[in-house]
C-alpha atoms as a PDB file:
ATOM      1  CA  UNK A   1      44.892  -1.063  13.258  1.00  0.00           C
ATOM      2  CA  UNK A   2      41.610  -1.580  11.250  1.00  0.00           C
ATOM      3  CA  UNK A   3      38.774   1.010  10.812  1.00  0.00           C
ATOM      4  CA  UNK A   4      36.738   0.245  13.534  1.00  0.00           C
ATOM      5  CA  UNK A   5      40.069   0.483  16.169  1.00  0.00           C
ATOM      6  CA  UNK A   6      40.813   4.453  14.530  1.00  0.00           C
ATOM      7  CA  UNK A   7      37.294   5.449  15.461  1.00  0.00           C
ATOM      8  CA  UNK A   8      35.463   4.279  12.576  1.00  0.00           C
ATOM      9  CA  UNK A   9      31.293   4.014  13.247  1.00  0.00           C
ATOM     10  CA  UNK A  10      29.565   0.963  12.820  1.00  0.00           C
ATOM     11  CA  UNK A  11      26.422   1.433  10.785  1.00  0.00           C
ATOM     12  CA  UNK A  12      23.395  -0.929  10.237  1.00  0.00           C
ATOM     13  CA  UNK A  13      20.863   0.389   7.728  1.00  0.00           C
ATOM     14  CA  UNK A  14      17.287  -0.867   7.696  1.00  0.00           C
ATOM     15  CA  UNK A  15      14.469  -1.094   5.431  1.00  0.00           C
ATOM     16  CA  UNK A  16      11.538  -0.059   6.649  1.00  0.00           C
ATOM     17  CA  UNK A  17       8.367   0.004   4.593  1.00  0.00           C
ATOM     18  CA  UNK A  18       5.355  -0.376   7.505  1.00  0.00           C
ATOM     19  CA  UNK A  19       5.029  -4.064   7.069  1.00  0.00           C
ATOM     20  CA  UNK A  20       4.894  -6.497   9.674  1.00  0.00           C
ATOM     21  CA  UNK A  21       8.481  -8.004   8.737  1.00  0.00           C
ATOM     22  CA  UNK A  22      10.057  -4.521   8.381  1.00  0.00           C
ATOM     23  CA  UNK A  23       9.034  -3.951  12.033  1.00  0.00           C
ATOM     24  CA  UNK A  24      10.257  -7.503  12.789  1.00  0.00           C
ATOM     25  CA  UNK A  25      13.398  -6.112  11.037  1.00  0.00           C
ATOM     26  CA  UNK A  26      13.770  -2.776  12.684  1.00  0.00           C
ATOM     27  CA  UNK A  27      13.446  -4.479  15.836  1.00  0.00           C
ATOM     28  CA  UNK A  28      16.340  -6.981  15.199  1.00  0.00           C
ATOM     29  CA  UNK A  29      18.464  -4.096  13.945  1.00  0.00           C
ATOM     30  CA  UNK A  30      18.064  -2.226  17.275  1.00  0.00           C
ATOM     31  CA  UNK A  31      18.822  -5.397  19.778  1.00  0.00           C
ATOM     32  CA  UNK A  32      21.876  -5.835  17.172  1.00  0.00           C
ATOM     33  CA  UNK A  33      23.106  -2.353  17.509  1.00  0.00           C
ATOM     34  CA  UNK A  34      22.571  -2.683  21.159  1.00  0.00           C
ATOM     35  CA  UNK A  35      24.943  -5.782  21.059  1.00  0.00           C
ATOM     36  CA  UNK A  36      27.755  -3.711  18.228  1.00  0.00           C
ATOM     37  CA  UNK A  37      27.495  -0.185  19.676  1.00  0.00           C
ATOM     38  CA  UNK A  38      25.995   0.522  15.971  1.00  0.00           C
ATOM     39  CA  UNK A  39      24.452   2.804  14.718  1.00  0.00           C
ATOM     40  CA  UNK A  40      20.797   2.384  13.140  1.00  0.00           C
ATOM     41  CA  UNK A  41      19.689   4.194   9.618  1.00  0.00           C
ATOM     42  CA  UNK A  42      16.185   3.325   8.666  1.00  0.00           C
ATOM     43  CA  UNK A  43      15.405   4.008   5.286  1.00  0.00           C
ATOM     44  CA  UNK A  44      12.248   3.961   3.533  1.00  0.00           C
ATOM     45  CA  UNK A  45      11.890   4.490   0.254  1.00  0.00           C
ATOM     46  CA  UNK A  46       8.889   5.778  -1.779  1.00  0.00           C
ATOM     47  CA  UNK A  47       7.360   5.869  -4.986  1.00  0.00           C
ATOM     48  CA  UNK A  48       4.689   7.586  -7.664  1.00  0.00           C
ATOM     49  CA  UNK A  49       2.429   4.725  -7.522  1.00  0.00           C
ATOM     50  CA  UNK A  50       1.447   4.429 -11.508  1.00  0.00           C
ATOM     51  CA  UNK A  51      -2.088   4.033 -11.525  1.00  0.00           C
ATOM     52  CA  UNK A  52      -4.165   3.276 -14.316  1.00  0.00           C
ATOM     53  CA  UNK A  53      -7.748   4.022 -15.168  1.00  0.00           C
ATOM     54  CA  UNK A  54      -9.642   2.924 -17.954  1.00  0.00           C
ATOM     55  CA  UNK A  55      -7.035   3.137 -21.269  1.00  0.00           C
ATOM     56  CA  UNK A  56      -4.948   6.269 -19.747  1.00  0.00           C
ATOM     57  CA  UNK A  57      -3.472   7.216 -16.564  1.00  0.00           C
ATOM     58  CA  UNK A  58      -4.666   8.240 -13.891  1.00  0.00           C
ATOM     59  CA  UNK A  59      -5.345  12.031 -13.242  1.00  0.00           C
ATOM     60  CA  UNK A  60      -2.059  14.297 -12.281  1.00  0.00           C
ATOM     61  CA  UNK A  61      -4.474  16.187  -9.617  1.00  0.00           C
ATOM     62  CA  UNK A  62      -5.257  12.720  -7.785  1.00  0.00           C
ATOM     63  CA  UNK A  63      -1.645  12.364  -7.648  1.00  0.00           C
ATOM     64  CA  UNK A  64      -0.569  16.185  -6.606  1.00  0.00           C
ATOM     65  CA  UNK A  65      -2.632  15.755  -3.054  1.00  0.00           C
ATOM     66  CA  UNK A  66      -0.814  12.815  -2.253  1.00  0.00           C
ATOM     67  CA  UNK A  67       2.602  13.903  -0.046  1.00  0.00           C
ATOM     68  CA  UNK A  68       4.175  10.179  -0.794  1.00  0.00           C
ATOM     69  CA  UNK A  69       7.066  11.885   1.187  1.00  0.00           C
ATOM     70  CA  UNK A  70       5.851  13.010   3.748  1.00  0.00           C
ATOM     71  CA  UNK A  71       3.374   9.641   4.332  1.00  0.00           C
ATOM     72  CA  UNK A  72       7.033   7.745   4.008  1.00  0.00           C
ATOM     73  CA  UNK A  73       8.444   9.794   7.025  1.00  0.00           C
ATOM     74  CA  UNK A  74       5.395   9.096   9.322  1.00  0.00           C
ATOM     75  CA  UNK A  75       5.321   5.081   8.231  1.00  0.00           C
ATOM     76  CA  UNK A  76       9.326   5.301   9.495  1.00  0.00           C
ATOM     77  CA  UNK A  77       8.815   7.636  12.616  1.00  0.00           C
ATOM     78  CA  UNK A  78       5.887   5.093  13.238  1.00  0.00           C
ATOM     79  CA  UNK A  79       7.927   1.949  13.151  1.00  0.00           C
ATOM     80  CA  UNK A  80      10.858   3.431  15.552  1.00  0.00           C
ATOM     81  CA  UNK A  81       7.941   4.821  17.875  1.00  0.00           C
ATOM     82  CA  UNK A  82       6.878   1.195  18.063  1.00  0.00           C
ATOM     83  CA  UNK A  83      10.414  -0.818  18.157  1.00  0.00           C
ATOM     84  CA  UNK A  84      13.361   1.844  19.751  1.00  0.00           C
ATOM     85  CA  UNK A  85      13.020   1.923  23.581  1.00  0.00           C
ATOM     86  CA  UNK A  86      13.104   5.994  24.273  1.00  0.00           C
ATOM     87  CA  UNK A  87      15.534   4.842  26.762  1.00  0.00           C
ATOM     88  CA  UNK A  88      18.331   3.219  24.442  1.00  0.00           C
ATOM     89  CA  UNK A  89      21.673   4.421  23.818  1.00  0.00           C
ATOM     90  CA  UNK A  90      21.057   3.163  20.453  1.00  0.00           C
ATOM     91  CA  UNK A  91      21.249   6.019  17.902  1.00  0.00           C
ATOM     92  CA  UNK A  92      18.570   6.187  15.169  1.00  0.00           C
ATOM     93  CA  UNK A  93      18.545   8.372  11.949  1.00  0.00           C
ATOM     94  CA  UNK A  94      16.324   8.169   8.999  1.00  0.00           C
ATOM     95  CA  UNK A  95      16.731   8.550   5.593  1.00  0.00           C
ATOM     96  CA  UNK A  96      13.848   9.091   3.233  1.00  0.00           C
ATOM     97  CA  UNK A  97      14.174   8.571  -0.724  1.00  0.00           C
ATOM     98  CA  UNK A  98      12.370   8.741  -3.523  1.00  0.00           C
ATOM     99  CA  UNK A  99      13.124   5.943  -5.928  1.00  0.00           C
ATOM    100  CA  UNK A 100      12.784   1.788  -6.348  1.00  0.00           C
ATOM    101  CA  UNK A 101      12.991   0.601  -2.865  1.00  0.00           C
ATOM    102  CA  UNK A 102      16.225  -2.126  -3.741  1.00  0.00           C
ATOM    103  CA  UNK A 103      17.857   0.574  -5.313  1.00  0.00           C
ATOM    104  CA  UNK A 104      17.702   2.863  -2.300  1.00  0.00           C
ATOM    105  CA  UNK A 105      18.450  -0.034   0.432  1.00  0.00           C
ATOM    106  CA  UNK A 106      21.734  -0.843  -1.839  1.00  0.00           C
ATOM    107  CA  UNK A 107      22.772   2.278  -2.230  1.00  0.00           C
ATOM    108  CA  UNK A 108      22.503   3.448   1.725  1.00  0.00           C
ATOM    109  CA  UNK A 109      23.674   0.252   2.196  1.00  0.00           C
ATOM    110  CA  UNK A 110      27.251   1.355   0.259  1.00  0.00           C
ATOM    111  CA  UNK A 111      28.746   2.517   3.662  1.00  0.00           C
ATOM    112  CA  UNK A 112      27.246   0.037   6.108  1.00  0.00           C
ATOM    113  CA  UNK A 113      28.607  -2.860   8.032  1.00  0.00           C
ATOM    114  CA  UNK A 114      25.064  -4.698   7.498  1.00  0.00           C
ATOM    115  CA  UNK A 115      21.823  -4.244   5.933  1.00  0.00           C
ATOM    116  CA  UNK A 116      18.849  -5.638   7.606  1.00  0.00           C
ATOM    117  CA  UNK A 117      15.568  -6.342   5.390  1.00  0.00           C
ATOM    118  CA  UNK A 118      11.914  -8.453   6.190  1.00  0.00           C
ATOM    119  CA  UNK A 119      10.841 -10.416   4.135  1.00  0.00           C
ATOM    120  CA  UNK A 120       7.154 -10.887   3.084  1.00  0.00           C
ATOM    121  CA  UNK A 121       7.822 -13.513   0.706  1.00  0.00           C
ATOM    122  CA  UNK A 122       4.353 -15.293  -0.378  1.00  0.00           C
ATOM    123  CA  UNK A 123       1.671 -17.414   1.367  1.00  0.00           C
ATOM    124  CA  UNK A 124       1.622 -21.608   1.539  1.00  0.00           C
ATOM    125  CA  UNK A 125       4.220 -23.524   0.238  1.00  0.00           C
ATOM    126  CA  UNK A 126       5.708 -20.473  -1.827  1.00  0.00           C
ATOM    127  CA  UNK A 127       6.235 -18.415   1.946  1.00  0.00           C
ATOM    128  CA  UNK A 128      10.146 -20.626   1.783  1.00  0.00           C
ATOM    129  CA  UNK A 129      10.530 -17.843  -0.836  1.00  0.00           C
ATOM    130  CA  UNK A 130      11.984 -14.523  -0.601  1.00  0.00           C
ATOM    131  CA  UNK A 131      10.401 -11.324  -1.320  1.00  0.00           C
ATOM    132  CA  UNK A 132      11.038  -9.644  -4.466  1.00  0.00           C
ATOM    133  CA  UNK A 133      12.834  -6.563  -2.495  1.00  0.00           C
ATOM    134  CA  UNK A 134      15.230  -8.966   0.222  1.00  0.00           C
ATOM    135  CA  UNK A 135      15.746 -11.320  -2.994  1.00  0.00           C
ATOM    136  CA  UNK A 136      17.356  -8.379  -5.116  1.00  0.00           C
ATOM    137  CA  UNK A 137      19.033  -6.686  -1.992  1.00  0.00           C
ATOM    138  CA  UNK A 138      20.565 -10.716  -1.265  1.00  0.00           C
ATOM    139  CA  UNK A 139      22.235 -10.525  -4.446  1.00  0.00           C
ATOM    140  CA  UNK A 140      23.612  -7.274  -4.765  1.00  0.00           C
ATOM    141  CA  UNK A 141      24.531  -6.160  -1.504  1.00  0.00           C
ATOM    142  CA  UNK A 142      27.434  -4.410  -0.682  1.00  0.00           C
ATOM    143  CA  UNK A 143      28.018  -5.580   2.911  1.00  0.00           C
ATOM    144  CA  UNK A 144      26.715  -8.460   5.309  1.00  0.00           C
ATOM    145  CA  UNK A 145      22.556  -8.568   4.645  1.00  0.00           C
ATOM    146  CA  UNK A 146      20.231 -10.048   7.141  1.00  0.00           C
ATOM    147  CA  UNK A 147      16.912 -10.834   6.080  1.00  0.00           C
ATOM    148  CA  UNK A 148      13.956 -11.380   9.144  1.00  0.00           C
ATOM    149  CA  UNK A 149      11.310 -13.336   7.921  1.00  0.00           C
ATOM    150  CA  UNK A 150       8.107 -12.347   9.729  1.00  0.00           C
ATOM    151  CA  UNK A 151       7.650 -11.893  13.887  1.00  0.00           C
ATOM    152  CA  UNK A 152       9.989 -13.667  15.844  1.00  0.00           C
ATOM    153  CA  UNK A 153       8.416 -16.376  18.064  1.00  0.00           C
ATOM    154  CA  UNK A 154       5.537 -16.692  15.486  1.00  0.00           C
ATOM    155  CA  UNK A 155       4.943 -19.661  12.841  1.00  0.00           C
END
């Protein structure tokens, strides 16, 4: 009997970061989990921008009136808004983390059955490339990774 026969739950965690290809990607992890009875986990991950002034760094005040967690949770809870039909049976959870975006999508990823990333890659000829967040997650990933490069249907 394997895991998924004894009642195991599938999982697909997505990266979601408010760009147009983590949309793209949300939106391809739904239809998926539609298709798998999976679950979806969107994760966003967030950071203390450094910013530099001049020759130091920038003021801790600037900094203290910024809730980078809290502005994480509404870029996430605006990207399901916009891709999970209210009337899906697909069940969505979020998960938001302070720390380097790869590192967070690997490590959520640790107990999924696939990870699901965009890709913004680069403009012109360099846009065949991969993004410097899907590129790390392609090599280290625990599980089955799917990377959505841009809007489907769009060149």
């Amino acid at each position: 009997m394997t895991e998924q026969q004894a009642g195991q739950h599938r999982a697909i965690v997505v990266g979601v970061d408010g760009s147009a290809p983590s949309r793209a990607a949300l939106r391809w992890a739904v239809r998926q989990a539609e298709l798998t009875g999976s679950s979806v986990e969107v994760v966003t991950a967030w950071q203390i921008p450094a910013v530099l002034g001049g020759y130091s760094w920038a003021p801790v005040a600037a900094l203290e009136t910024a809730d980078f967690a809290e502005l994480a949770a509404k870029t996430a809870s605006a990207a399901i808004a916009a891709a999970v039909d209210p009337a899906s049976a697909v069940q969505v959870s979020t998960t938001i983390r302070q720390g380097y975006p790869p590192e967070v999508l690997l490590h959520e990823a640790g107990h999924a059955d696939l990870l699901v990333v965009g890709s913004r890659g680069h403009g012109g000829f360099a846009g065949a490339l991969l993004g410097s967040v899907s590129q790390h997650c392609a090599h280290h990933s625990p599980c089955p990774i799917v990377i959505v490069r841009g809007e489907p249907g769009r060149a």
